[in-house]
Protein backbone atom coordinates (compact mmCIF):
# COMPACT_ATOMS: atom_id res chain seq x y z
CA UNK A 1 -31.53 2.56 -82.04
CA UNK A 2 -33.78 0.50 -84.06
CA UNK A 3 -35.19 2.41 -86.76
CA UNK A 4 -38.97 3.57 -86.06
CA UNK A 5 -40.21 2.45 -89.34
CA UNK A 6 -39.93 -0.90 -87.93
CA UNK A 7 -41.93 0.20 -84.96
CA UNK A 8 -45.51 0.12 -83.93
CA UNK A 9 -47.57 0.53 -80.92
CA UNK A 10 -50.60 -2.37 -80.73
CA UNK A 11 -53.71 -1.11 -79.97
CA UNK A 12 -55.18 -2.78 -76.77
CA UNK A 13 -57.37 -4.87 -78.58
CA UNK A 14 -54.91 -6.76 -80.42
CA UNK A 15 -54.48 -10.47 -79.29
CA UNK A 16 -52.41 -10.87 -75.71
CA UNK A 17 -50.96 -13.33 -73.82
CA UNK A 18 -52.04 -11.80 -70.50
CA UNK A 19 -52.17 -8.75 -68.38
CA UNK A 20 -49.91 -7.86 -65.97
CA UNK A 21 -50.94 -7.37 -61.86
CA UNK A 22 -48.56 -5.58 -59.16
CA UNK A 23 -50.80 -7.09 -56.14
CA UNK A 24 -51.25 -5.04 -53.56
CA UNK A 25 -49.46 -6.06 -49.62
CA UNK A 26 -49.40 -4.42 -46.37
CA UNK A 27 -46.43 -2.28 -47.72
CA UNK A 28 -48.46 -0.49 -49.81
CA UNK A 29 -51.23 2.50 -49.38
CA UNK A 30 -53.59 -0.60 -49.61
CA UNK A 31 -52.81 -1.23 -45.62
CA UNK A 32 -56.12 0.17 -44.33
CA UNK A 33 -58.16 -1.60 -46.17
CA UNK A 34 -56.15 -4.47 -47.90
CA UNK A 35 -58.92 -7.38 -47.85
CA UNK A 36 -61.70 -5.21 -50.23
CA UNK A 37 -58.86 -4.11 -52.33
CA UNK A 38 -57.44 -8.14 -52.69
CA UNK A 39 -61.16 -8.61 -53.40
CA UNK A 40 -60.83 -6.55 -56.51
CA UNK A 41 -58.03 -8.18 -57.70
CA UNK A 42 -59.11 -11.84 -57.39
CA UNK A 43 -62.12 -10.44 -59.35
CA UNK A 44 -59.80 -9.20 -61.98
CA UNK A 45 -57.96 -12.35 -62.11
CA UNK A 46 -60.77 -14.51 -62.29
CA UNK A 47 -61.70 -12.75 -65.52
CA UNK A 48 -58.04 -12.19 -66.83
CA UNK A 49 -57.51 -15.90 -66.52
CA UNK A 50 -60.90 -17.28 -68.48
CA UNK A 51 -59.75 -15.71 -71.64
CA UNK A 52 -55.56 -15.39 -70.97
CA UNK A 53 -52.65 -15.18 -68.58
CA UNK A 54 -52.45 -13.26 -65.52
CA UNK A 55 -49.34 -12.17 -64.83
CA UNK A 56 -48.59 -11.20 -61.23
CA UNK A 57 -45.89 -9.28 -59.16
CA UNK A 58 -45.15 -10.38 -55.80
CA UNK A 59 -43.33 -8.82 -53.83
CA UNK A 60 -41.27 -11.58 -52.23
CA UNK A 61 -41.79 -15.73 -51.90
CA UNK A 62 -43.99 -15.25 -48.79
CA UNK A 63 -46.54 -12.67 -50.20
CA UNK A 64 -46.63 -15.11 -53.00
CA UNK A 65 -47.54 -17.97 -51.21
CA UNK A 66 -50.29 -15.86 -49.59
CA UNK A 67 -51.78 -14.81 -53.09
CA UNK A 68 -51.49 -18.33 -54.82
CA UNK A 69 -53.64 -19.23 -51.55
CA UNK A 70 -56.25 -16.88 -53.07
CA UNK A 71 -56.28 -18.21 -55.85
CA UNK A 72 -56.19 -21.69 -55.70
CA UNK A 73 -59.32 -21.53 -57.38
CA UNK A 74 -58.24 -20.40 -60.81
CA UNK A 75 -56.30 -22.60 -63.82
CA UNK A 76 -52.98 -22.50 -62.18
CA UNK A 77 -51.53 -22.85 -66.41
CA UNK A 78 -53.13 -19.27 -66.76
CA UNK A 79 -51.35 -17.86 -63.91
CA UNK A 80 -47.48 -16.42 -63.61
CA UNK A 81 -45.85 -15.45 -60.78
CA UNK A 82 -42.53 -13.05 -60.64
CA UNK A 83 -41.21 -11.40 -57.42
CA UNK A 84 -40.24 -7.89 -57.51
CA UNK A 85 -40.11 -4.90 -54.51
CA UNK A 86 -42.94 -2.86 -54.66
CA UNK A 87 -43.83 0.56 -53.50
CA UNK A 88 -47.49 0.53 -55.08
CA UNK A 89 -49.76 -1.49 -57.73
CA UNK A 90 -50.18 0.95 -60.45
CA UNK A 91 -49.15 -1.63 -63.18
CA UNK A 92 -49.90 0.49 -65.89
CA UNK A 93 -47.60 3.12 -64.88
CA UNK A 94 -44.38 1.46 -63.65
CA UNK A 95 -45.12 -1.62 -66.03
CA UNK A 96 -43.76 -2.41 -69.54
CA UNK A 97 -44.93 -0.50 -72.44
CA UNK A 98 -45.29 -3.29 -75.68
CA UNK A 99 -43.97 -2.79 -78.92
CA UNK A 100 -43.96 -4.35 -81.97
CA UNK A 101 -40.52 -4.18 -83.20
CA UNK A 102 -40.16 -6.11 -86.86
CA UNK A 103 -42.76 -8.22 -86.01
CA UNK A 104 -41.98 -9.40 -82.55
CA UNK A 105 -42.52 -8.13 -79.68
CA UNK A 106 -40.30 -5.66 -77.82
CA UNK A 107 -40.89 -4.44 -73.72
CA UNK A 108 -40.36 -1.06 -72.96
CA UNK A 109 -38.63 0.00 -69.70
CA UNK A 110 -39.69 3.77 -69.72
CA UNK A 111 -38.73 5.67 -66.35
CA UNK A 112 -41.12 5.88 -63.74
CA UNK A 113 -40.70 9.08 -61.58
CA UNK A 114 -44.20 8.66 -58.96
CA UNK A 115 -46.24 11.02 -61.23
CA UNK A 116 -43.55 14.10 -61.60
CA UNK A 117 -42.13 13.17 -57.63
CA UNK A 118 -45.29 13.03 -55.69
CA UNK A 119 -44.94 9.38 -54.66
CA UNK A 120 -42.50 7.27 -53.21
CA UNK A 121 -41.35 5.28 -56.50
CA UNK A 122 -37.82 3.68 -56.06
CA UNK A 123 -39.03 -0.08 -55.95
CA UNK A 124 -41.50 0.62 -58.39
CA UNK A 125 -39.17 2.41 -60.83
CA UNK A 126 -37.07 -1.28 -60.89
CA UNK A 127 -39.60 -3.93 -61.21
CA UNK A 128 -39.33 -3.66 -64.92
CA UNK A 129 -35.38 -4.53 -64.29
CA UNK A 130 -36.04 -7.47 -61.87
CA UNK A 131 -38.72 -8.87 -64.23
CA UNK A 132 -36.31 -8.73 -67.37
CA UNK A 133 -34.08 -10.99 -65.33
CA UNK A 134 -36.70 -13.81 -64.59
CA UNK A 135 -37.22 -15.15 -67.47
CA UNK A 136 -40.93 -14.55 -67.78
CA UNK A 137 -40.86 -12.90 -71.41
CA UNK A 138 -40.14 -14.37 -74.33
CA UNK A 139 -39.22 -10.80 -75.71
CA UNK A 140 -36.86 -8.53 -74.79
CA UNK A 141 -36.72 -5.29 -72.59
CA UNK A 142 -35.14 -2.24 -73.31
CA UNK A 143 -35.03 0.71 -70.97
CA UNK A 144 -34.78 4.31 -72.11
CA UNK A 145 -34.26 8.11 -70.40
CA UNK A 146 -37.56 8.89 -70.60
CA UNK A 147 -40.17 9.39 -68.27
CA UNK A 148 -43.80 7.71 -69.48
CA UNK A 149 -46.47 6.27 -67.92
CA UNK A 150 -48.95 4.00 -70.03
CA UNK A 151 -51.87 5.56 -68.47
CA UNK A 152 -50.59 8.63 -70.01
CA UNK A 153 -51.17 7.88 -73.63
CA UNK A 154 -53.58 5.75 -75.83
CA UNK A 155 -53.57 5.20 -79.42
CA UNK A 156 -55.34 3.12 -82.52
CA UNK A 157 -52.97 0.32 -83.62
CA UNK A 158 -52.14 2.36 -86.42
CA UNK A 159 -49.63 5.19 -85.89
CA UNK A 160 -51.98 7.66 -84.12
CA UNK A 161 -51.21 8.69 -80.24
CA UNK A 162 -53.74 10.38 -78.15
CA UNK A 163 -52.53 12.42 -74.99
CA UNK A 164 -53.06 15.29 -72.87
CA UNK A 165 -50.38 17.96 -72.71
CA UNK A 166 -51.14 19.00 -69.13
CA UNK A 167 -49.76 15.48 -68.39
CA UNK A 168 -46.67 14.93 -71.02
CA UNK A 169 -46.02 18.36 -70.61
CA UNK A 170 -45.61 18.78 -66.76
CA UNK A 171 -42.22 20.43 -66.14
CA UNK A 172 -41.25 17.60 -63.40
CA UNK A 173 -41.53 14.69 -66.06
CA UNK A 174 -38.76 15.41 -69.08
CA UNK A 175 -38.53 19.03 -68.05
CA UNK A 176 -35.84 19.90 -70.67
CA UNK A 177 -38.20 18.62 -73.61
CA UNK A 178 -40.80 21.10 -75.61
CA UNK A 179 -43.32 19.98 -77.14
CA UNK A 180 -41.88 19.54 -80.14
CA UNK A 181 -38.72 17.42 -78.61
CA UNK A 182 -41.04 15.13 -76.64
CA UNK A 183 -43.29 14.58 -80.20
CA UNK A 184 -39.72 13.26 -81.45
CA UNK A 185 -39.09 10.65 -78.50
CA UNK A 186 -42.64 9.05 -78.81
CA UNK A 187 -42.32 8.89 -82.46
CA UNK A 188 -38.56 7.44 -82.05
CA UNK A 189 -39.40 5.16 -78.78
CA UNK A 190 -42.80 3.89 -80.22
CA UNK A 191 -42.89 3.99 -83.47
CA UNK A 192 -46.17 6.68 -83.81
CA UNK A 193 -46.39 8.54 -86.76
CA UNK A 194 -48.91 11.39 -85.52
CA UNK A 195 -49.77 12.34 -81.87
CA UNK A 196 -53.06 14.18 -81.27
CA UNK A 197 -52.92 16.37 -78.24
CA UNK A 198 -56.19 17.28 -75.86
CA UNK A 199 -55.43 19.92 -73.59
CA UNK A 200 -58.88 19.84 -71.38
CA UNK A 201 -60.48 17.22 -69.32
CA UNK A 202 -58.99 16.72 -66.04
CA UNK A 203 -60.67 15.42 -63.49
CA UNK A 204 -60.90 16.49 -59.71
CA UNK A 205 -58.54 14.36 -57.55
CA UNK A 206 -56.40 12.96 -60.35
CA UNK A 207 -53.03 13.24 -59.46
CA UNK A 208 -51.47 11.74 -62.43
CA UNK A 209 -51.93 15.72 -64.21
CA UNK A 210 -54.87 14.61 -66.33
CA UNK A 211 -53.65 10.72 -68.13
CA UNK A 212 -55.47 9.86 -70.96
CA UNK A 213 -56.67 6.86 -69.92
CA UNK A 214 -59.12 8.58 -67.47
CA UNK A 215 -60.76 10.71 -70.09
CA UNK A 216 -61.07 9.42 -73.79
CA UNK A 217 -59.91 5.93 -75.08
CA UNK A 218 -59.63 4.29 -78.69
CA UNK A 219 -62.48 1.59 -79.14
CA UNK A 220 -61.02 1.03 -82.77
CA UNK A 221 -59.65 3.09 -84.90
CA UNK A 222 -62.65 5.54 -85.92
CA UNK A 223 -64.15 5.65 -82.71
CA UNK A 224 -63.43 7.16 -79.31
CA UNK A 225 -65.23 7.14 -76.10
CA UNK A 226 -64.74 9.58 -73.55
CA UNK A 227 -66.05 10.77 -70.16
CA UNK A 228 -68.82 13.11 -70.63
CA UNK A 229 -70.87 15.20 -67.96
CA UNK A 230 -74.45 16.38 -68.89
CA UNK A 231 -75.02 18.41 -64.98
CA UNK A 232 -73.98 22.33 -65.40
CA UNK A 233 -73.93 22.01 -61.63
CA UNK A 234 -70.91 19.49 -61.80
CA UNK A 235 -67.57 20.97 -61.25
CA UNK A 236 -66.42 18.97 -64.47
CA UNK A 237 -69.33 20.14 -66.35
CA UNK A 238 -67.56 22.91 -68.45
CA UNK A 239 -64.10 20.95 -68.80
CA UNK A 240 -65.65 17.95 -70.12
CA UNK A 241 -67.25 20.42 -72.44
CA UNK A 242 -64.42 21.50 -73.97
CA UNK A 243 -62.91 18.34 -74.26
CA UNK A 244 -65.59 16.77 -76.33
CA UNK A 245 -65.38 20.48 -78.39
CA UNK A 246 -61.59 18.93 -78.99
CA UNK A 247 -62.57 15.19 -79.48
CA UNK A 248 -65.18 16.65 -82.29
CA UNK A 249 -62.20 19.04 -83.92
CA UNK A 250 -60.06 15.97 -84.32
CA UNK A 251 -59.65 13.74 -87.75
CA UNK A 252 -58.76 10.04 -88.78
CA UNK A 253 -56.38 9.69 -91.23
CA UNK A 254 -59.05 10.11 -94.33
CA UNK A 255 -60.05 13.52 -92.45
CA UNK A 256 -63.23 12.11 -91.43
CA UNK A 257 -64.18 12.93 -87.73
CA UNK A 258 -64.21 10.28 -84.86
CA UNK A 259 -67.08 8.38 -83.83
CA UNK A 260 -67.87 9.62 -80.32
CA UNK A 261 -69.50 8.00 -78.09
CA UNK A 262 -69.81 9.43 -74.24
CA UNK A 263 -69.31 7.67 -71.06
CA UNK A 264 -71.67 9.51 -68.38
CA UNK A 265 -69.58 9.99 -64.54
CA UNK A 266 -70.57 7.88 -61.95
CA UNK A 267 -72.64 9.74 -59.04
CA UNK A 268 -69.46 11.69 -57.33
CA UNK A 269 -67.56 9.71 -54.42
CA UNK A 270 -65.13 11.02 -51.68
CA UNK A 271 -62.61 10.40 -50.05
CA UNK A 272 -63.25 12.40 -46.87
CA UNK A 273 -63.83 15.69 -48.88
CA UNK A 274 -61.79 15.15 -51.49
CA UNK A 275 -63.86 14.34 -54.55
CA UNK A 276 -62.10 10.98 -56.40
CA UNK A 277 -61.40 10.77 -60.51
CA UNK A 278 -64.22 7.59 -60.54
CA UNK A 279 -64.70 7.75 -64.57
CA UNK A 280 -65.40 4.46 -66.58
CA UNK A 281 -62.87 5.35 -69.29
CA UNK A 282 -60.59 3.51 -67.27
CA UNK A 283 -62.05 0.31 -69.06
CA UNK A 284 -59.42 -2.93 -70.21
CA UNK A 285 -59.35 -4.61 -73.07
CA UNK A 286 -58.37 -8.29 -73.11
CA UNK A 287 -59.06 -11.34 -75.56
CA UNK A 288 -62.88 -11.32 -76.44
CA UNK A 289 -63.74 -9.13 -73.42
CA UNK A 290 -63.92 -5.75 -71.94
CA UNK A 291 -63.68 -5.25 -68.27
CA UNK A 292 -65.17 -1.83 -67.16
CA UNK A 293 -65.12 -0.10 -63.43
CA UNK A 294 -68.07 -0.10 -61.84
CA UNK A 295 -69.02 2.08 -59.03
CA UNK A 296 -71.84 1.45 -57.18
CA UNK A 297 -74.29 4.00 -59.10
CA UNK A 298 -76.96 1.20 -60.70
CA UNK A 299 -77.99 4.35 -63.28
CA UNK A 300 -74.69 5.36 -64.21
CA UNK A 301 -73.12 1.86 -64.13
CA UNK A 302 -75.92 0.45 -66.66
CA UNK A 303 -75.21 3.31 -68.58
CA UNK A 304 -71.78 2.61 -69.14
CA UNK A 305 -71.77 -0.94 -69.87
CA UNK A 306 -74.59 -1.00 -72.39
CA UNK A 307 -72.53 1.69 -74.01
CA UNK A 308 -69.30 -0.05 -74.30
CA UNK A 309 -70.86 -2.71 -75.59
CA UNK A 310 -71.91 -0.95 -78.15
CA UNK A 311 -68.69 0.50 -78.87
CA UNK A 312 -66.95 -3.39 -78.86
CA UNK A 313 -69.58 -5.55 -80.71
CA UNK A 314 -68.76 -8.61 -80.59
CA UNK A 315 -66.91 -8.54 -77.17
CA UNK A 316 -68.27 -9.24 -73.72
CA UNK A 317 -68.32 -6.41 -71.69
CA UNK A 318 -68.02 -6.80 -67.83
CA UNK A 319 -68.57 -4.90 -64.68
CA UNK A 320 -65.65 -4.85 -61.59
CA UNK A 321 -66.28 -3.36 -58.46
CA UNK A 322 -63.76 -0.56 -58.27
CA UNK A 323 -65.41 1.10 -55.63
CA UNK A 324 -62.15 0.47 -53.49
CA UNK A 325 -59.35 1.05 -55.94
CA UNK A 326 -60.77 4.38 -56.65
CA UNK A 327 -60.23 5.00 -52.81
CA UNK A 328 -56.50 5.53 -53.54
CA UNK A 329 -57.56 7.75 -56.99
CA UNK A 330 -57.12 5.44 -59.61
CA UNK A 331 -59.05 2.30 -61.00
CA UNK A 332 -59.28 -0.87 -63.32
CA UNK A 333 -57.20 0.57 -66.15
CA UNK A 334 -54.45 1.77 -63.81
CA UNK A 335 -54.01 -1.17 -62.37
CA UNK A 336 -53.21 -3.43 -65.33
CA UNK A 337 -50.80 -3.41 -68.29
CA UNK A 338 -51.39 -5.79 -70.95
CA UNK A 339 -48.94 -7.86 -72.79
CA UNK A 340 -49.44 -8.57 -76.10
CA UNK A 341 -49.59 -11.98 -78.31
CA UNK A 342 -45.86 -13.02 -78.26
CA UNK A 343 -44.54 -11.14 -74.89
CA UNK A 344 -44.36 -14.16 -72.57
CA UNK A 345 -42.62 -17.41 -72.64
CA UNK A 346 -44.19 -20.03 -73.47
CA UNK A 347 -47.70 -18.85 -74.73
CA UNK A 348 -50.76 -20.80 -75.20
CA UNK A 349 -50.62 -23.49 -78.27
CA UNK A 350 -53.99 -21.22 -79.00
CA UNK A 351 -52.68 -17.66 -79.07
CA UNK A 352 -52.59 -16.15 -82.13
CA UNK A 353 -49.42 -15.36 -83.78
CA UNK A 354 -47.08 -12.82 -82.73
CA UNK A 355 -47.42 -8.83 -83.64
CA UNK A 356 -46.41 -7.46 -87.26
């Protein structure tokens, strides 16, 4: 194995060269209501595509043909297609993890188990494989033993890793890892240097076991928004809590503490009478931009956004619809992996250079 001196995780808002979609077809849990969810998506790629490359799963030639149709609209040279089997569209999950791996790029083809075996995840588990065989990436992919989901992890460019042990710790991930074993393999596989563990936070209907990217999120490397709740009444209120008491216990580097900076909850939605994880740390980074769920809450939503763009000066910050993504317990985020500067063949004559 490469040695992990060599290695690095990019933050998110390092320069890409697109963002990866799994689109959603009548195969999927999308079924019942597969035209507002498509909706979402053309929204994402309309924004993915003003500022980078969209790069889109298909499940066969004929579901491609119907989503090209969609979006005929769109700078076709800013839009990839690859065909893969798919049981879902949680891209960040069963998608590539980036590297940067002596200053190129390297994919990462982690296993994908459904969330610890509560989802059908066979087709999913392989797109990584059929996607390293169509000769979409300019880098290479290398697959490893163990199980990882992006949305389970976040970190600062810079050697730091921020994660939740209910979720790396779950007995029906890497069950014959500690603590102290599974430390080792992210350290070994990406190259971190410390990981910084939050062990409160979860939110009701999350079925991933509490990933980080639904609670607390790097907006550079001093400064960390998270989801907050200010309503003793809420059934989050005391977990949320205690997970800011942990985000205000943790140090950079120079021991100085984090700049925190809360995300409120949206007003609480259902699913029947199951309350859904809506949070708006589920935001994406891409070049010059931040695209953040929205959720139908005009206080909460306003809230959000002007605070985000307070955390990413400089960047745009824009609202997506998520209302129906969040339907099937997950949002923006968890439906997109990024790729970073140097990933894909062919970039634009514009993109920066590679990762170092």
């Amino acid at each position: 194995m490469t040695s992990q001196i060599t290695r690095r995780l990019p933050a998110e808002w390092e320069p890409q060269d697109g963002v990866m979609l799994t689109w959603p077809h009548a195969g999927t849990a999308w079924a019942p209501q597969l035209a507002a969810v498509e909706r979402v998506y053309r929204d994402l790629a309309e924004a993915i595509t003003q500022r980078e490359t969209a790069f889109i799963v298909c499940r066969d030639e004929a579901h491609r043909e119907v989503v090209a149709a969609q979006l005929a609209h769109l700078d076709r040279t800013r839009i990839r297609y690859a065909l893969a089997p798919s049981n879902d569209t949680w891209a960040r999950d069963h998608g590539p993890i980036a590297i940067c791996d002596g200053g190129k790029p390297r994919l990462l083809d982690f296993v994908f188990n459904g969330w610890g075996g509560k989802h059908a995840h066979d087709l999913d588990n392989a797109i990584n494989r059929h996607l390293a065989e169509s000769a979409g990436f300019a880098s290479s992919m290398t697959q490893t033993d163990f199980v990882l989901e992006g949305g389970a992890i976040d970190t600062d460019g810079a050697g730091t890793l921020l994660t939740t042990r209910h979720c790396l710790l779950t007995p029906t991930r890497n069950p014959e890892l500690n603590e102290t074993a599974i430390e080792d393999r992210l350290r070994r596989e990406l190259g971190v240097t410390r990981v910084l563990w939050l062990d409160h936070g979860e939110l009701a209907g999350d079925d991933t076991d509490g990933h980080i990217d639904t609670l607390a999120r790097f907006c550079d490397p001093a400064t960390i928004a998270y989801a907050s709740c200010d309503d003793p009444a809420d059934e989050h209120y005391a977990e949320l809590l205690a997970m800011r008491g942990e985000l205000e216990a943790l140090r950079q580097r120079d021991g100085n503490p984090y700049r925190l900076i809360p995300l409120p909850l949206p007003h609480a939605c259902y699913d029947d009478e199951q309350r859904l994880p809506a949070t708006y740390a589920n935001f994406l980074i891409i070049n010059d931009v931040v695209l953040v769920p929205t959720y139908g809450d005009p206080t909460a939503d306003k809230h959000a956004l002007r605070a985000l763009a307070d955390a990413f000066p400089g960047r745009e910050v824009i609202g997506i619809d998520c209302l129906p993504l969040i339907r099937q317990y997950g949002s923006l985020h968890c439906v997109t992996m990024q790729l970073p500067a140097g990933a894909l063949a062919t970039p634009p004559a514009d993109m920066p250079p590679p990762c170092t």
